[in-house]
Protein backbone atom coordinates (compact mmCIF):
# COMPACT_ATOMS: atom_id res chain seq x y z
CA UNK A 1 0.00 0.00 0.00
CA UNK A 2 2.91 2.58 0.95
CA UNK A 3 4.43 1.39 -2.89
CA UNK A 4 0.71 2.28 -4.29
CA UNK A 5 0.91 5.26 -2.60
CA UNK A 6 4.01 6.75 -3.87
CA UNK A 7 2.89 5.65 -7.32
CA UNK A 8 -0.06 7.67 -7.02
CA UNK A 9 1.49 10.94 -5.75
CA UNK A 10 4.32 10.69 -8.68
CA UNK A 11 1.58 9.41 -11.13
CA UNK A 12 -0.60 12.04 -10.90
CA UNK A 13 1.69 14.83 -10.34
CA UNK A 14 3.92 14.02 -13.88
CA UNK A 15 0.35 13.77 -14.63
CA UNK A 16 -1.13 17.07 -13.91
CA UNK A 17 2.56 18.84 -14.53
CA UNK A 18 2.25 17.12 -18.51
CA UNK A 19 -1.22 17.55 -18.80
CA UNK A 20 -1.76 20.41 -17.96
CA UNK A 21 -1.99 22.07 -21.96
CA UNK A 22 -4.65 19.75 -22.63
CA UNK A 23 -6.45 21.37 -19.37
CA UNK A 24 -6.09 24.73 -20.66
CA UNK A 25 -7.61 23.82 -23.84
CA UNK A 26 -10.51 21.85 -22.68
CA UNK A 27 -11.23 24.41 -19.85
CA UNK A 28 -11.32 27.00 -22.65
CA UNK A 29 -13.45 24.55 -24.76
CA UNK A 30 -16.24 24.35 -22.08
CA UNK A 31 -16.31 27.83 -20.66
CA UNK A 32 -16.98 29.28 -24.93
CA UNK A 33 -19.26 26.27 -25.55
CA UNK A 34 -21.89 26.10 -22.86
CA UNK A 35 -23.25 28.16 -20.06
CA UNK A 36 -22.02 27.25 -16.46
CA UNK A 37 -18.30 26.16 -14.31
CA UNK A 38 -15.82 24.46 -16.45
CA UNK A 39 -15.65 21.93 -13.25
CA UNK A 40 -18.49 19.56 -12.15
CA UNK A 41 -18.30 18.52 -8.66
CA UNK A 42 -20.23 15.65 -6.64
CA UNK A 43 -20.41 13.74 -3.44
CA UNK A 44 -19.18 10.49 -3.85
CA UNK A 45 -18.70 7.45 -1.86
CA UNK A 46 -14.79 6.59 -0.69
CA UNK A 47 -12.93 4.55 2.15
CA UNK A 48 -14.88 3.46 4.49
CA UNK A 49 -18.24 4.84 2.84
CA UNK A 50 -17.03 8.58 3.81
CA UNK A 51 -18.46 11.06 1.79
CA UNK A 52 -15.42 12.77 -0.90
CA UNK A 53 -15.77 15.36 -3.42
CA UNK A 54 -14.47 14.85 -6.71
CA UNK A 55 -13.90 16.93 -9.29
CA UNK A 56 -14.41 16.35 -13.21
CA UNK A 57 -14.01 18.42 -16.36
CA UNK A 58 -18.52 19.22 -17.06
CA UNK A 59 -19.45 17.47 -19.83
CA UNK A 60 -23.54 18.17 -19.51
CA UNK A 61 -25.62 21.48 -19.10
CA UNK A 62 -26.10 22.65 -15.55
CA UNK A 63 -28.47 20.63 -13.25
CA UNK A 64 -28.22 17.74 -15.49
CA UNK A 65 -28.58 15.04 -12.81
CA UNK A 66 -32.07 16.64 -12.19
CA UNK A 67 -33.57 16.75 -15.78
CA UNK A 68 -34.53 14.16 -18.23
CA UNK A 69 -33.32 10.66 -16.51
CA UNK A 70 -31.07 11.74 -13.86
CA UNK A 71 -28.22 10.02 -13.70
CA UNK A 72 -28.76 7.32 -16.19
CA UNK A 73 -27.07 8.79 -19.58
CA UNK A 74 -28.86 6.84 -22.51
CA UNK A 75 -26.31 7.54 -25.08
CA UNK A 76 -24.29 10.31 -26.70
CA UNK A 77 -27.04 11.69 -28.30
CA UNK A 78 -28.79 12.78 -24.71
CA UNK A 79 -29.51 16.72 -25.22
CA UNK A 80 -28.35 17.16 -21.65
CA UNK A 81 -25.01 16.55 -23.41
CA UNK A 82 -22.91 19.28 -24.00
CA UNK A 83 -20.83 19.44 -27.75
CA UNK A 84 -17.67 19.37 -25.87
CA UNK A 85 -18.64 17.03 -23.31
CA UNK A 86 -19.42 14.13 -26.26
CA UNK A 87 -15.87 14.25 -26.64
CA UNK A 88 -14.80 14.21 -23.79
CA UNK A 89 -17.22 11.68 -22.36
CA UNK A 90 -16.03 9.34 -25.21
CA UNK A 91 -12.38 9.85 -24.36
CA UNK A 92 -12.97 9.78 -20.80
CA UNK A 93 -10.95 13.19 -20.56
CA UNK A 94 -13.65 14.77 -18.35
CA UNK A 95 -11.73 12.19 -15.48
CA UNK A 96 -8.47 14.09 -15.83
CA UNK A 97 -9.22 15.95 -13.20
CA UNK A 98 -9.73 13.66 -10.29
CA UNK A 99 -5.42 13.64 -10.67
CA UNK A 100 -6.01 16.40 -7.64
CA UNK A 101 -7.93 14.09 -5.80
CA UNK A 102 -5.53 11.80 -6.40
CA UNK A 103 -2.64 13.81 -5.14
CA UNK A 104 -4.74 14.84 -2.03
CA UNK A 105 -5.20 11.70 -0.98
CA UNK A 106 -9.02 10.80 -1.09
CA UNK A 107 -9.14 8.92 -4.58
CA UNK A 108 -6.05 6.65 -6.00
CA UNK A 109 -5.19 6.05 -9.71
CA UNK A 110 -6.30 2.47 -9.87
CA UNK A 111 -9.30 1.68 -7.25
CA UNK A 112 -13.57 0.74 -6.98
CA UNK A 113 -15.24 3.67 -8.84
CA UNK A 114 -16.57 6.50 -6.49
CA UNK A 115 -20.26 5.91 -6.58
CA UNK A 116 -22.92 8.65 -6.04
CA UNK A 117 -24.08 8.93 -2.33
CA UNK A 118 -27.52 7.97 -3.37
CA UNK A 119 -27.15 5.64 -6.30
CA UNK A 120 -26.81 2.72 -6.66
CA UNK A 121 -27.64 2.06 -2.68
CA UNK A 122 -29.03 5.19 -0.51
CA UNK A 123 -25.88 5.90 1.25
CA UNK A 124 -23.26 3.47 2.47
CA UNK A 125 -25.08 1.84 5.19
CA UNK A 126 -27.82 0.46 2.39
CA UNK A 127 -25.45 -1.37 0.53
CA UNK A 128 -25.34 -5.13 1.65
CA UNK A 129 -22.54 -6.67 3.58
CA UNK A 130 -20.69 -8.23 0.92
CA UNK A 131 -20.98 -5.36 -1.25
CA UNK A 132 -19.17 -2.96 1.14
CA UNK A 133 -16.12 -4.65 1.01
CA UNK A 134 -15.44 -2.82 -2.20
CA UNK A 135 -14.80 0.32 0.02
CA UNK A 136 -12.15 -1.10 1.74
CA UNK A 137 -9.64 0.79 -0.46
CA UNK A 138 -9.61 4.10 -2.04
CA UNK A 139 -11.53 4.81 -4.94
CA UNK A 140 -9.71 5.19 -8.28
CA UNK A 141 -9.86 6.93 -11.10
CA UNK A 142 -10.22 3.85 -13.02
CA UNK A 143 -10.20 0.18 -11.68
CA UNK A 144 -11.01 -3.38 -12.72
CA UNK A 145 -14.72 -3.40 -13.44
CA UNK A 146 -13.74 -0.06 -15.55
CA UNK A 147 -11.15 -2.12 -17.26
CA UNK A 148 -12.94 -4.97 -18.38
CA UNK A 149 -17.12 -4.30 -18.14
CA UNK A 150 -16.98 -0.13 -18.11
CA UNK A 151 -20.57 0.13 -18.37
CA UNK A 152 -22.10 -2.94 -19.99
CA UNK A 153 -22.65 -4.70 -16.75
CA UNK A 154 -24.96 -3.80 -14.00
CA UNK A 155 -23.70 -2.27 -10.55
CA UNK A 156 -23.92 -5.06 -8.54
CA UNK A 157 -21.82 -7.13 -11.12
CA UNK A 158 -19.27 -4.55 -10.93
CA UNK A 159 -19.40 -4.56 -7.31
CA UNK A 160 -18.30 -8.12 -7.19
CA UNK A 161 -15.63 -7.53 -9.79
CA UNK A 162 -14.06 -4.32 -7.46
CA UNK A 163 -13.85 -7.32 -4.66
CA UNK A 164 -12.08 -9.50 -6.49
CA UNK A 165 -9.38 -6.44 -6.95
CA UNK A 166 -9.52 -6.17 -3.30
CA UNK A 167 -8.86 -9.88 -2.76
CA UNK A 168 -6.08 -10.10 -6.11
CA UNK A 169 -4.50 -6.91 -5.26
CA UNK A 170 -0.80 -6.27 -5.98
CA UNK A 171 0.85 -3.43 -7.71
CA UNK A 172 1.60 -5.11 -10.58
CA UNK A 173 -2.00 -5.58 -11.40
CA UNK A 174 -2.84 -1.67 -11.00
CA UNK A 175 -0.05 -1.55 -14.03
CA UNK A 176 -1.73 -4.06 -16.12
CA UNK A 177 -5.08 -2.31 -14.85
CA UNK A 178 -4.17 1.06 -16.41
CA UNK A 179 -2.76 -0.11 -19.67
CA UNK A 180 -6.06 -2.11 -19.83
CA UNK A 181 -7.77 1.42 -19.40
CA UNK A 182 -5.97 3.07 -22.25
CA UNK A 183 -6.68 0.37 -24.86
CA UNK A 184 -10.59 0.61 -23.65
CA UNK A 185 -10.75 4.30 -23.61
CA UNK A 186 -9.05 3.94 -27.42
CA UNK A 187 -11.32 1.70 -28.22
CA UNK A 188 -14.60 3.61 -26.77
CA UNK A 189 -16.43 0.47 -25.92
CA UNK A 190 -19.05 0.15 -22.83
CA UNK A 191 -19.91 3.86 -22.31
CA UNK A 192 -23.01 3.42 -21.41
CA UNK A 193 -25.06 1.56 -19.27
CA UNK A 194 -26.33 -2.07 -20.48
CA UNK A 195 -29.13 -2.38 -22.55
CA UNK A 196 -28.68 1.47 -24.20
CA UNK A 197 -28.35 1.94 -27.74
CA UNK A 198 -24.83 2.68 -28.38
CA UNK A 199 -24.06 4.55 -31.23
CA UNK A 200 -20.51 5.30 -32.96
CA UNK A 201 -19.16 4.50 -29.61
CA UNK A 202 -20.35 7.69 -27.48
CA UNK A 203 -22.33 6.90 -24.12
């Protein structure tokens, strides 16, 4: 863990320190394009089931969450979409910045998704006892069940792929975890949730 650690502090500071062109632009991008903050912020679940903040790059109009069908994003086509966030939703860009969350300590580069504090279970205490072992360790910015599934299998299926992280872990699997994530991303498969039309590979 104190090896996973260092990996993430180093990771996502090269990270943010290389990167941070491609945050200029896209800030830019998003603050001419659309009404609203260049940054989208939300409660999420972490350690333990306490309560973080993370930060992403907005992708959809303000309020979004609370219009059409809430959190569930049908496919790239959903107005609530902004132009800018298609793109970046299909290269998963809009995660870039959850590096600073990274870096202060509440998320990790390879990890269990962050879910919202109300979906898929009402808070932490709702989710069943062999689901909240997946909290156990940090959430990442990408992880197993985003590796392999993304989107195309339902939560509680993704749940019991995050354990088996938990229960495999080692650092040379976040490795092989991450290059799994670029070759997805590349690839643009699973962006949406299962059973959604899916079209030219945007969620």
């Amino acid at each position: 863990m104190f090896i996973k650690r260092c990996m993430d502090i180093v990771g996502s500071i090269i990270g943010l320190i290389i990167l941070s062109p491609l945050f200029i632009i896209i800030a830019v991008s998003i603050k001419i394009s659309s009404e609203g903050p260049i940054f989208f912020r939300q409660d999420r679940l972490g350690k333990n089931g306490r309560v973080i903040k993370i930060i992403k790059f907005r992708t959809m109009i303000v309020n979004a969450e609370h219009l059409g069908d809430g959190l569930r994003v049908k496919e790239g086509t959903d107005p609530r979409i902004t132009k800018v966030g298609r793109l970046l939703r299909k290269t998963s860009l809009d995660e870039l910045p959850q590096l600073f969350n990274t870096l202060n300590g509440s998320m990790t580069l390879v990890g269990p998704r962050p879910p919202a504090t109300y979906h898929p279970y009402d808070g932490y205490e709702a989710y069943p006892d062999w689901a909240k072992k997946r909290f156990m360790m940090r959430p990442g910015i990408t992880g197993l069940a985003q590796a392999t599934v993304r989107n195309s299998a339902s939560w509680d299926e993704r749940i019991r792929i995050d354990n088996q992280y938990i229960d495999s872990f080692n650092v040379w699997l976040d490795i092989k975890i991450l290059f799994m994530t670029v070759m997805r991303v590349l690839k643009s498969e699973n962006i949406y949730a299962p059973g959604q039309v899916e079209k030219s590979g945007e969620k």
